[in-house]
Structure formats: structure tokens, C-alpha cells
N, C-alpha and C. Protein backbone atom coordinates (compact mmCIF):
# COMPACT_ATOMS: atom_id res chain seq x y z
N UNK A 1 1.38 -21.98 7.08
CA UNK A 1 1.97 -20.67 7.19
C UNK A 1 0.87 -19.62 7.31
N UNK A 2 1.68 -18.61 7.91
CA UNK A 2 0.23 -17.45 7.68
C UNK A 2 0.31 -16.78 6.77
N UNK A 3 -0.61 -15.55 6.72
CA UNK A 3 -0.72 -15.10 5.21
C UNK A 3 0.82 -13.64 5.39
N UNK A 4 0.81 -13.54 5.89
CA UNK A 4 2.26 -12.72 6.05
C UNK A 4 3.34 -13.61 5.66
N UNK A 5 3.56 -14.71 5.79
CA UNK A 5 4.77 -15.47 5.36
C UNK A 5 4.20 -16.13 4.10
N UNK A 6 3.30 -16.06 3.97
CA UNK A 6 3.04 -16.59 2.27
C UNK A 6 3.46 -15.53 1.42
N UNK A 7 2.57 -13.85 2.17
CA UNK A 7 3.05 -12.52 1.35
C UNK A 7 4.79 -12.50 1.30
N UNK A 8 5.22 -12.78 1.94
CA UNK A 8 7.10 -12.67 2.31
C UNK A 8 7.69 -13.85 0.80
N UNK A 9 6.95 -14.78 1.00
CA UNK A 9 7.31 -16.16 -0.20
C UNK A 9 6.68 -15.67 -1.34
N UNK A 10 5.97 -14.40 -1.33
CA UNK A 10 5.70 -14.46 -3.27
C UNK A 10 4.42 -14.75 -3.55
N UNK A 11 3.55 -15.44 -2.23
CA UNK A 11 2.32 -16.41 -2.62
C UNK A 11 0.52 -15.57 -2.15
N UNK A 12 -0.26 -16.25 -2.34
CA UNK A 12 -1.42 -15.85 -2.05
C UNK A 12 -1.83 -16.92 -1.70
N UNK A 13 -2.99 -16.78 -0.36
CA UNK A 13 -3.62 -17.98 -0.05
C UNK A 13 -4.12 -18.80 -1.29
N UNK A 14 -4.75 -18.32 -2.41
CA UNK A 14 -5.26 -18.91 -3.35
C UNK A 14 -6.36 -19.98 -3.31
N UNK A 15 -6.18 -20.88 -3.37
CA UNK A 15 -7.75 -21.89 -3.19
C UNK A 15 -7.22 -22.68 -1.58
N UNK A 16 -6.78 -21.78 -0.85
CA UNK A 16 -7.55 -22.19 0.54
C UNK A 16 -8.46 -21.82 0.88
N UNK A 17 -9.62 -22.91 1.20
CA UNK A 17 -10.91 -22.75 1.48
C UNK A 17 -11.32 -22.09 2.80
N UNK A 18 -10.20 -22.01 3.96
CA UNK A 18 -10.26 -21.80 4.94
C UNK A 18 -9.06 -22.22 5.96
N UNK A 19 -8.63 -21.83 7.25
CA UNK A 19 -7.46 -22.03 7.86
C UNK A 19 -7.39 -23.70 8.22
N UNK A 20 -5.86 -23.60 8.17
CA UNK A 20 -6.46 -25.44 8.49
C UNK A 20 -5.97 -25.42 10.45
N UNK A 21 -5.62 -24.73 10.88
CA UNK A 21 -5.49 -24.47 12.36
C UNK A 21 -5.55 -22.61 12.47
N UNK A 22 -5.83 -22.69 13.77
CA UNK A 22 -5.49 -21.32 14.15
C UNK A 22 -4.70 -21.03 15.69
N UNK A 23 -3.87 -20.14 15.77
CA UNK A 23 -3.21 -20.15 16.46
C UNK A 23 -3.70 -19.19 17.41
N UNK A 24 -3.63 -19.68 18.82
CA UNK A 24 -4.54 -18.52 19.54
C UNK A 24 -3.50 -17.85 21.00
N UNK A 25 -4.04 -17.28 21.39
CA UNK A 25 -3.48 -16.66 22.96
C UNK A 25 -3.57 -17.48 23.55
N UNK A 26 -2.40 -17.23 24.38
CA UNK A 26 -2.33 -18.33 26.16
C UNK A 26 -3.29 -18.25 26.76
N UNK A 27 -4.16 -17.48 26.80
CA UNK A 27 -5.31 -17.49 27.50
C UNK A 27 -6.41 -18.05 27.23
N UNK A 28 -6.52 -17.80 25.56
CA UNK A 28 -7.51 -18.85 25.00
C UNK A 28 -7.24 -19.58 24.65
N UNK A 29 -6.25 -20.44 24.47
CA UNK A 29 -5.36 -21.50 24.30
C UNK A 29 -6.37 -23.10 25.38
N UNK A 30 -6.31 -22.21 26.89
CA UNK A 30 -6.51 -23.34 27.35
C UNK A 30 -8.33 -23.43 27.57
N UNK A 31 -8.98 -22.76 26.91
CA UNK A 31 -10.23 -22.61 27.12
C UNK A 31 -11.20 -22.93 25.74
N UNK A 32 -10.91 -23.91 25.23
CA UNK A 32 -11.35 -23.91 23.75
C UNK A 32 -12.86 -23.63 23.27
N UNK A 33 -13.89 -23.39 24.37
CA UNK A 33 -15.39 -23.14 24.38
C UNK A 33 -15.22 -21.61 24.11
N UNK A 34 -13.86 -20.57 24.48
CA UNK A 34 -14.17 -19.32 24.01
C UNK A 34 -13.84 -18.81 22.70
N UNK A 35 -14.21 -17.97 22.21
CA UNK A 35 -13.92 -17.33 20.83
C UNK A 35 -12.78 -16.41 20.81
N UNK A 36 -11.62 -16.33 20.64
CA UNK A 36 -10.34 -15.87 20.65
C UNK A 36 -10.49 -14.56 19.95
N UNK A 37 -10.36 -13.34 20.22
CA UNK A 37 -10.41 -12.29 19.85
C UNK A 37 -9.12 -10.98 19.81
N UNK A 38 -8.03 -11.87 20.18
CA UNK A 38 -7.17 -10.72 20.45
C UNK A 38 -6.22 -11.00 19.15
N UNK A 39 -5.27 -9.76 19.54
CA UNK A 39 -4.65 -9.35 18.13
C UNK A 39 -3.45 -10.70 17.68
N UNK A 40 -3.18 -11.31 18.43
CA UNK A 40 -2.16 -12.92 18.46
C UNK A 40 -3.07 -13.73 17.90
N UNK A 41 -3.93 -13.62 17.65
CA UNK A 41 -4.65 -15.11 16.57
C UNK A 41 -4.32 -14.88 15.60
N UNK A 42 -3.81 -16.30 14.92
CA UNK A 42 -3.54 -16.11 13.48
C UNK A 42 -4.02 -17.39 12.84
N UNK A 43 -4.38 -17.56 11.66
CA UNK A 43 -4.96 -18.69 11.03
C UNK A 43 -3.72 -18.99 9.72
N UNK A 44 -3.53 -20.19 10.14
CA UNK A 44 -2.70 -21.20 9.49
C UNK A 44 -3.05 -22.00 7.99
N UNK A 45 -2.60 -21.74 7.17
CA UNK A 45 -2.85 -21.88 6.28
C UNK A 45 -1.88 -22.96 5.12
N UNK A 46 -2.57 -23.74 3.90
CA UNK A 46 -2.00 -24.31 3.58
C UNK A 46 -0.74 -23.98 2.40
N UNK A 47 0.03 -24.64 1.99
CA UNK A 47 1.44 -24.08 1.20
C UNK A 47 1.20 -24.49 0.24
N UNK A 48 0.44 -25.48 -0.04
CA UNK A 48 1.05 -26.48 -1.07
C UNK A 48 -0.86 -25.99 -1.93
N UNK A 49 -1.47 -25.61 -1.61
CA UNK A 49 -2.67 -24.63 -1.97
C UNK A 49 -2.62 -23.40 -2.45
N UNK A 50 -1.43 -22.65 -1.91
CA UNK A 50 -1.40 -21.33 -2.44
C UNK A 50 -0.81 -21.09 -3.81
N UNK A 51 -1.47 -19.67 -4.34
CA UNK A 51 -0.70 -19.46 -5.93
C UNK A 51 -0.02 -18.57 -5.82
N UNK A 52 0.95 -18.11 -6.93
CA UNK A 52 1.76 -16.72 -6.91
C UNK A 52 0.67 -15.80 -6.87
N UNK A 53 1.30 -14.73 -6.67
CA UNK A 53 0.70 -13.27 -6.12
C UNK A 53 0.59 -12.96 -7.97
N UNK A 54 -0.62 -12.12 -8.12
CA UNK A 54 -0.88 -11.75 -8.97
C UNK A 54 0.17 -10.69 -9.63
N UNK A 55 0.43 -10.33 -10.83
CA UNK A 55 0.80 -8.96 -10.92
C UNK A 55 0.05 -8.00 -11.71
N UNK A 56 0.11 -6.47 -11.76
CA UNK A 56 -0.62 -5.59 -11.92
C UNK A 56 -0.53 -5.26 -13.33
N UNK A 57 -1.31 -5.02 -13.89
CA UNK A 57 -1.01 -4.25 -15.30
C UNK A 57 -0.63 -3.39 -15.32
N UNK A 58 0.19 -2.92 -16.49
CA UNK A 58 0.77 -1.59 -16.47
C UNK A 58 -0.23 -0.81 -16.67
N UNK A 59 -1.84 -0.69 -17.52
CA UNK A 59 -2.82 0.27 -16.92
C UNK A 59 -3.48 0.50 -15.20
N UNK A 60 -3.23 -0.38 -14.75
CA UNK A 60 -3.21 -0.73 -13.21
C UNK A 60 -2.29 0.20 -12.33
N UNK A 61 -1.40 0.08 -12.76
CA UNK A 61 0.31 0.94 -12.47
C UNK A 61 -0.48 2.30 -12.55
N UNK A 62 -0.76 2.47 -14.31
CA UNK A 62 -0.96 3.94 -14.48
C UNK A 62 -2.15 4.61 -13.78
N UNK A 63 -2.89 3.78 -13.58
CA UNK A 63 -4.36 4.28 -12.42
C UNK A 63 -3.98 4.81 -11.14
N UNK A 64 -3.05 3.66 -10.73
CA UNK A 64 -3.13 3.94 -9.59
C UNK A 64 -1.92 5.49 -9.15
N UNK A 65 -1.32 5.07 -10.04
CA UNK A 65 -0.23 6.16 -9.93
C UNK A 65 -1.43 8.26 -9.97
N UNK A 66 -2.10 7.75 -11.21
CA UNK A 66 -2.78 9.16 -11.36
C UNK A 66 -3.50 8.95 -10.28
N UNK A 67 -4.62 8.30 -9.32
CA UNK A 67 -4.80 8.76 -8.04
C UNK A 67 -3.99 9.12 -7.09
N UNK A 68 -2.52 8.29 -6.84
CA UNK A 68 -2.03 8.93 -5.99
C UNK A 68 -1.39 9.89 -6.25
N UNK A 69 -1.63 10.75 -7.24
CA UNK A 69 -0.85 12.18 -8.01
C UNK A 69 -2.12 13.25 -7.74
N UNK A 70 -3.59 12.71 -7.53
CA UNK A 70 -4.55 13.38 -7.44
C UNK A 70 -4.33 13.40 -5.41
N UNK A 71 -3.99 12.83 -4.77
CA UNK A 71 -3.94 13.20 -3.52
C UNK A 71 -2.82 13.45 -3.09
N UNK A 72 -1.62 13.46 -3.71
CA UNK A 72 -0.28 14.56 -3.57
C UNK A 72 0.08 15.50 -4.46
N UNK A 73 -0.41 16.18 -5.00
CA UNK A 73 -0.70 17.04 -5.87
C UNK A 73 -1.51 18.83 -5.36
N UNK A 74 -0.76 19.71 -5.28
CA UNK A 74 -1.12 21.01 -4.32
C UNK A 74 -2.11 21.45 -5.65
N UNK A 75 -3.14 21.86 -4.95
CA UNK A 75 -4.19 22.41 -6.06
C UNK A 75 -3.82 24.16 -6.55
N UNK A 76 -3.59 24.93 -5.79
CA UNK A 76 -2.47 26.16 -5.94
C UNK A 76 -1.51 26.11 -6.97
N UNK A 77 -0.28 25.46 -6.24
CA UNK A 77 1.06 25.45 -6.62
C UNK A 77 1.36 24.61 -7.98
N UNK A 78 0.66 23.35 -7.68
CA UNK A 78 0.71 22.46 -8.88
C UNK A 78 1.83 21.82 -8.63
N UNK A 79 2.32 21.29 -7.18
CA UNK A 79 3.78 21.02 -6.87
C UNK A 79 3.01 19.41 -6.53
N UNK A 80 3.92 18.50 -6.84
CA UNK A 80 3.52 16.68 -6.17
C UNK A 80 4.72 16.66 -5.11
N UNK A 81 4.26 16.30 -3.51
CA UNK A 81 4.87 15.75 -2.91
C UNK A 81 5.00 14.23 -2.98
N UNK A 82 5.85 13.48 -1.97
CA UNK A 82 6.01 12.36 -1.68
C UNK A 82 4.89 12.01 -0.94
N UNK A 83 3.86 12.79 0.01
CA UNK A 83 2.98 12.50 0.93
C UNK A 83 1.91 13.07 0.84
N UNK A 84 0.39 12.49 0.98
CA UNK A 84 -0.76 12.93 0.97
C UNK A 84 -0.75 14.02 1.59
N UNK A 85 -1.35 15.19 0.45
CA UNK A 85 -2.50 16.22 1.42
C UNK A 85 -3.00 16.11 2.14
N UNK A 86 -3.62 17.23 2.71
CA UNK A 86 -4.69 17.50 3.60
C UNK A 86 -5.47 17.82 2.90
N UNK A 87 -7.09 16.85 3.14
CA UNK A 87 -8.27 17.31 2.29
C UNK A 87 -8.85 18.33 2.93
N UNK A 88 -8.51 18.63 4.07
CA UNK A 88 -9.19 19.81 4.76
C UNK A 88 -8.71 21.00 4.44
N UNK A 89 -7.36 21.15 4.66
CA UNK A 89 -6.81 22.40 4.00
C UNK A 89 -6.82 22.55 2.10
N UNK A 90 -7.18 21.73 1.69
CA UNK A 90 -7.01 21.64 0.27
C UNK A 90 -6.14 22.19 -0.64
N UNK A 91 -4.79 22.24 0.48
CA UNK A 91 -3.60 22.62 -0.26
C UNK A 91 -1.83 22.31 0.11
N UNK A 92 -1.02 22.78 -0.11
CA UNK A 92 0.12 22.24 0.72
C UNK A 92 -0.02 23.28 1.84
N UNK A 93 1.16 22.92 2.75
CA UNK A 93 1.35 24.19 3.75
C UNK A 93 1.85 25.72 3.67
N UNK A 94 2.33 25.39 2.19
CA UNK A 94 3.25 26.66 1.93
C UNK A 94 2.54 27.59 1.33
N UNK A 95 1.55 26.93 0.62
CA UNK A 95 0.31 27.66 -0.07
C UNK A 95 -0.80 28.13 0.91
N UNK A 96 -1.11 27.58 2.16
CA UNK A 96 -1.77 28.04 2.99
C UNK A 96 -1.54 28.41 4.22
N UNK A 97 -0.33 28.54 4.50
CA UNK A 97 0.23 29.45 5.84
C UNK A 97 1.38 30.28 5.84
N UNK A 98 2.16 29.73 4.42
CA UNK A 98 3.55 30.48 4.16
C UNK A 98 4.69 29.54 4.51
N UNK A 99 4.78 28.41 5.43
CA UNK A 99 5.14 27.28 5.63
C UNK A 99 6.22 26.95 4.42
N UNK A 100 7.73 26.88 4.87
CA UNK A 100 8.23 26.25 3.72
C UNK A 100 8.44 25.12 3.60
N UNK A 101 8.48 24.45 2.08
CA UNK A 101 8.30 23.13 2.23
C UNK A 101 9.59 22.50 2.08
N UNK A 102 10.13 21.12 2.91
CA UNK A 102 11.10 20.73 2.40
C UNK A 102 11.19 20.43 1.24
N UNK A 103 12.98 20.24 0.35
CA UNK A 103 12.61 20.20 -0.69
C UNK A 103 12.95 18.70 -0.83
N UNK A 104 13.35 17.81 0.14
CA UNK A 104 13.27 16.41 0.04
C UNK A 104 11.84 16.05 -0.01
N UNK A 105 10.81 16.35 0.20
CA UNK A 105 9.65 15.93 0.52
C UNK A 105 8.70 16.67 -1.03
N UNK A 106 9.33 17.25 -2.06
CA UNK A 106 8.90 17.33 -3.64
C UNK A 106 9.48 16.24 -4.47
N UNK A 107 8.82 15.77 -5.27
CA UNK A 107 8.81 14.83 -6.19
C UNK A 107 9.72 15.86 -7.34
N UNK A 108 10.61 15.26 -8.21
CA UNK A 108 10.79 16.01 -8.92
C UNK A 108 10.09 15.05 -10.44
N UNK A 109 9.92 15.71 -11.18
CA UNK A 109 8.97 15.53 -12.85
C UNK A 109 10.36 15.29 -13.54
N UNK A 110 10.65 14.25 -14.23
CA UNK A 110 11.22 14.16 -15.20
C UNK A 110 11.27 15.00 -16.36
N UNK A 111 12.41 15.62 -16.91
CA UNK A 111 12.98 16.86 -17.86
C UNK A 111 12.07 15.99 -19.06
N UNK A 112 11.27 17.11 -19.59
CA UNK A 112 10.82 16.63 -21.14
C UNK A 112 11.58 16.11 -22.25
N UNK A 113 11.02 15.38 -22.33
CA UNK A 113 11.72 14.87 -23.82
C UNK A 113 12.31 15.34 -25.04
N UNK A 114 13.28 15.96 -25.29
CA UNK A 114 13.95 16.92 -26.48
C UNK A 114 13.99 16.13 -27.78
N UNK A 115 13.36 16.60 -28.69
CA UNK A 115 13.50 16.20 -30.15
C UNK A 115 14.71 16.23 -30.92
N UNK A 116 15.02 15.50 -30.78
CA UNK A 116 16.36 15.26 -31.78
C UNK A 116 16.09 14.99 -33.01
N UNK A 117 15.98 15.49 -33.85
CA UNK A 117 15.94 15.48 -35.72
C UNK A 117 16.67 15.75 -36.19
N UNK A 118 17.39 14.37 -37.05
CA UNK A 118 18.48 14.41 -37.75
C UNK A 118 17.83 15.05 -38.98
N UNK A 119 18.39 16.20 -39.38
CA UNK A 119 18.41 17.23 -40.42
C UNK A 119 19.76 17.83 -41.39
């Protein structure tokens, strides 16, 4: 299988050492002295070699989440979209042209947590 249908099954190549065929273009197909370079090669890999896909830690989760809050995140407004900034403009659009922003395209922040004390 290739590594797209291993990713689809759950799996990682894991201790494959290397492809055990590769699948090439019609063109290089019938020329086996050339080196196959186009975007249709794919290397074949074994099944019964591969492991499950790792999973992430929840500090992993939380890393990655605060970077991608550091590059959707308006330095102005203090608003998180769904989609990366612009590092060039170093802000949203609305903050730097007047541009309004959709409001499907804001993240909304979960309502703080209210203290309930039984008193």
C-alpha cells in the first residue's frame, strides 16, 4: 500500500526499511535505466510492517493549539480568526484598512467559567 492508504487505515509506515516496489509512469514504466521523476510515482509499501499512527499528547494539543492562536490572533483587536494572518500586514483587515470582517470567519472564546458557591 502507499503511505496515503496506510494514513486512510490508521497506520504508519513504521519499520519499513524502504519501498518494496514502486509504481511509476507509462513512460517510465517501459524504460527501466531512467529515474522516474514525475508526480505518479509512488512507493509501495509493506502492511504487515506498519504500526498505528502515533497519538499526540494533550501538552502537544496545547502547543500546538497556542501557536496556531499566535498566527490567528489580530495583534490590535485581540480578535482569533479561523485563518492565518498576514505577517506582512501584522494585523487583520479590519484593523488595517477598515475592511469588515466576516463574522463566520471569528472564533468565538468560550463564556468564563461562573463560580457557583453553595452558601
Amino acid at each position: 500500500m502507499t503511505r496515503r492508504q496506510l494514513r486512510d487505515m490508521g497506520l504508519s509506515p513504521g519499520g519499513n526499511q524502504g519501498p518494496v516496489a514502486i509504481l511509476r509512469c507509462k513512460l517510465c514504466a517501459t524504460r527501466p535505466q531512467w529515474s522516474c521523476r514525475h508526480p505518479t510515482r509512488g512507493y509501495l509499501l509493506r502492511v504487515d510492517l506498519a504500526v498505528p499512527k502515533r497519538v499526540p499528547t494533550l501538552a502537544q494539543d496545547w502547543a500546538l493549539d497556542r501557536a496556531m492562536a499566535a498566527r490567528q490572533t489580530c495583534d490590535q483587536c485581540r480578535r482569533r480568526f479561523y485563518i492565518c494572518l498576514s505577517k506582512k500586514l501584522g494585523c487583520c483587515l479590519e484593523c488595517f484598512d477598515g475592511t469588515p470582517a466576516d463574522p463566520s470567519s471569528l472564533m468565538t472564546l468560550p463564556a468564563p467559567a461562573v463560580h457557583r458557591l453553595a452558601a
